[in-house]
Protein backbone atom coordinates (compact mmCIF):
# COMPACT_ATOMS: atom_id res chain seq x y z
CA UNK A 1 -3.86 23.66 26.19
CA UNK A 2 -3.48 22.20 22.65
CA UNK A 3 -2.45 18.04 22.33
CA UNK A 4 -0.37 17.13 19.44
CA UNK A 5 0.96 13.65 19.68
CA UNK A 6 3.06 12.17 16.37
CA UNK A 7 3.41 8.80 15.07
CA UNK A 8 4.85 6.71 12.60
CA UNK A 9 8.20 7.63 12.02
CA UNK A 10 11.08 4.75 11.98
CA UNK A 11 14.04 3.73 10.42
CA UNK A 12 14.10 3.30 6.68
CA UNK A 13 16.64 2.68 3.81
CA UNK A 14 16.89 4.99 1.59
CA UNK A 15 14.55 5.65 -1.12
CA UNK A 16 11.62 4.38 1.11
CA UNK A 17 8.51 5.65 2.17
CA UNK A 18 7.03 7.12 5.44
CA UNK A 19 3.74 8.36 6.62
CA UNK A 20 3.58 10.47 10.06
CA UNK A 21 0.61 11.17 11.88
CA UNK A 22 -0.11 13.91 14.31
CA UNK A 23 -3.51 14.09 16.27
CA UNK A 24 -4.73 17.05 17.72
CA UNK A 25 -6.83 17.40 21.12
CA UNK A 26 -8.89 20.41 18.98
CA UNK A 27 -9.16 21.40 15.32
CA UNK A 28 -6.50 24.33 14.73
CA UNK A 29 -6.51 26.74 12.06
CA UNK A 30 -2.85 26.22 10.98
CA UNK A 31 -0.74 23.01 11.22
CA UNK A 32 2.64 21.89 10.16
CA UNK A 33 5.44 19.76 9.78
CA UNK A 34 8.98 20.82 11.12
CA UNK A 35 12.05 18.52 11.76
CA UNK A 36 15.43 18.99 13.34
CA UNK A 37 18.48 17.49 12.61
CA UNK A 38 21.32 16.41 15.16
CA UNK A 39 23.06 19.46 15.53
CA UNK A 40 21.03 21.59 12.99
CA UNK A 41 18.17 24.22 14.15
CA UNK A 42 14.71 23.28 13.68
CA UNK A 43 13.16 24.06 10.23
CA UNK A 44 9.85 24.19 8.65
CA UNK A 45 8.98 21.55 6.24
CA UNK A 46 5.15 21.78 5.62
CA UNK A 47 2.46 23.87 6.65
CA UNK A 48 -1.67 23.91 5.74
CA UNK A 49 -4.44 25.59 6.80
CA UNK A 50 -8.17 24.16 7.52
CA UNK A 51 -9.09 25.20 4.09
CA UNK A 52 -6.20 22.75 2.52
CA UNK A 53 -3.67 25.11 1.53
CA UNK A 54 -0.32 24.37 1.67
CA UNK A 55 3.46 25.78 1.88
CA UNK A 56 6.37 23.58 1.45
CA UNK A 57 9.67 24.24 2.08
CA UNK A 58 12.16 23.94 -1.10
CA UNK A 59 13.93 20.89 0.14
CA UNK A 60 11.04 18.72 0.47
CA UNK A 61 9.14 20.50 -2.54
CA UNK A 62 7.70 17.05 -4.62
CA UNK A 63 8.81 14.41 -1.89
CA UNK A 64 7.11 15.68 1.48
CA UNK A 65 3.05 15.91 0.97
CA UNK A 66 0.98 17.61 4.14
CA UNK A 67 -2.38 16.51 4.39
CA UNK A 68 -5.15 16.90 7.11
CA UNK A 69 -8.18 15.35 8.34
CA UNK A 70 -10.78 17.84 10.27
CA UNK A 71 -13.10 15.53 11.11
CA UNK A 72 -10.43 13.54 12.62
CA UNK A 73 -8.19 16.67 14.26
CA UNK A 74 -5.40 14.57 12.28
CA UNK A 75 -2.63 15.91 10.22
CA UNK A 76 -0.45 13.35 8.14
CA UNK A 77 2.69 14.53 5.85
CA UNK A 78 3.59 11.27 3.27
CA UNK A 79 7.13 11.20 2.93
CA UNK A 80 8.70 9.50 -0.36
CA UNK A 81 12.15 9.02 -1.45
CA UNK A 82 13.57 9.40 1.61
CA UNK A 83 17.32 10.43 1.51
CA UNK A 84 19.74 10.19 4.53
CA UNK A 85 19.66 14.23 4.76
CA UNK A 86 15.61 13.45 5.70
CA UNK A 87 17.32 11.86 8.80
CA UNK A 88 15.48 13.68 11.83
CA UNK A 89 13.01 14.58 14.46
CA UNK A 90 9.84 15.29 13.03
CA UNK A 91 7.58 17.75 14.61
CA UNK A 92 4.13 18.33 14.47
CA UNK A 93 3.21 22.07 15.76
CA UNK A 94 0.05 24.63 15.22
CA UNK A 95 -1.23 27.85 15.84
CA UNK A 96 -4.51 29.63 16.04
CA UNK A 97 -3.41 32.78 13.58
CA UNK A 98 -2.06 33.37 10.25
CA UNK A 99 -1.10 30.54 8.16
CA UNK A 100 1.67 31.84 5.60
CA UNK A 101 5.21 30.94 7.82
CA UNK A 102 7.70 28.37 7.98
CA UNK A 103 9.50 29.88 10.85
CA UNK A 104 9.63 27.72 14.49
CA UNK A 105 8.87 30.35 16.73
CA UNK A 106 5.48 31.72 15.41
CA UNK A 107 3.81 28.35 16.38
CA UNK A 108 2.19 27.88 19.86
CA UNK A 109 1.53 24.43 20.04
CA UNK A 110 3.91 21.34 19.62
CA UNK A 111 4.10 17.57 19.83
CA UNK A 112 7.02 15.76 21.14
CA UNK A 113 8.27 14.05 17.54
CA UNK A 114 8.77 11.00 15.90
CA UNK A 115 11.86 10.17 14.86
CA UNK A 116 13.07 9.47 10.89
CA UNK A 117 16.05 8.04 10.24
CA UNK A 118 17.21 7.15 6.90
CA UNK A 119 20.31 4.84 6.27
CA UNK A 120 21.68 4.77 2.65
């Protein structure tokens, strides 16, 4: 069974600056980013493979950068300009196959969040 456990979300003002971490108990093909908001369904925000490609969602497109480190089994997304819409739990998740979606369900493996929470 895959380990993911996040860190470094907190509470920022807007227009700030976060970096969250996710570690990994294995190196995974496919990693990614997803948050969800009170009341709002989980969504995709970031996704790479072990190669270093990436997908973004739209929203986050220029703000939200997904990064990885295989030697480490670590996966980081830098967060800047935060907004008060960015307000969240973030998710870190993987999966073993294909790495071209930004849907929920087609990942295997998930950590138990960090929370964001942006305050204008």
């Amino acid at each position: 069974q895959v380990q993911l456990v996040e860190s470094g979300g907190g509470a920022v003002q807007s227009g700030g600056s976060l970096r969250l971490s996710c570690v990994a108990s294995e190196i995974i093909y496919c990693m990614g980013w997803f948050r969800q908001a009170p009341g709002k369904e989980r969504e995709g925000v970031a996704i790479i493979n072990d190669a270093g490609t990436t997908l973004y969602a739209g929203s986050v497109k220029g703000r939200f950068t997904i990064s990885r480190d295989n030697a480490k089994n670590t996966l980081y997304l830098q967060i800047h300009s935060l907004k008060p819409e960015d307000t969240a739990m973030y998710y870190c998740a993987a999966r073993g196959g294909g790495c071209s979606s930004l849907d929920a369900p087609a990942y295997d493996y998930w950590g138990q969040g960090t929370r964001v929470t942006v305050s204008s």
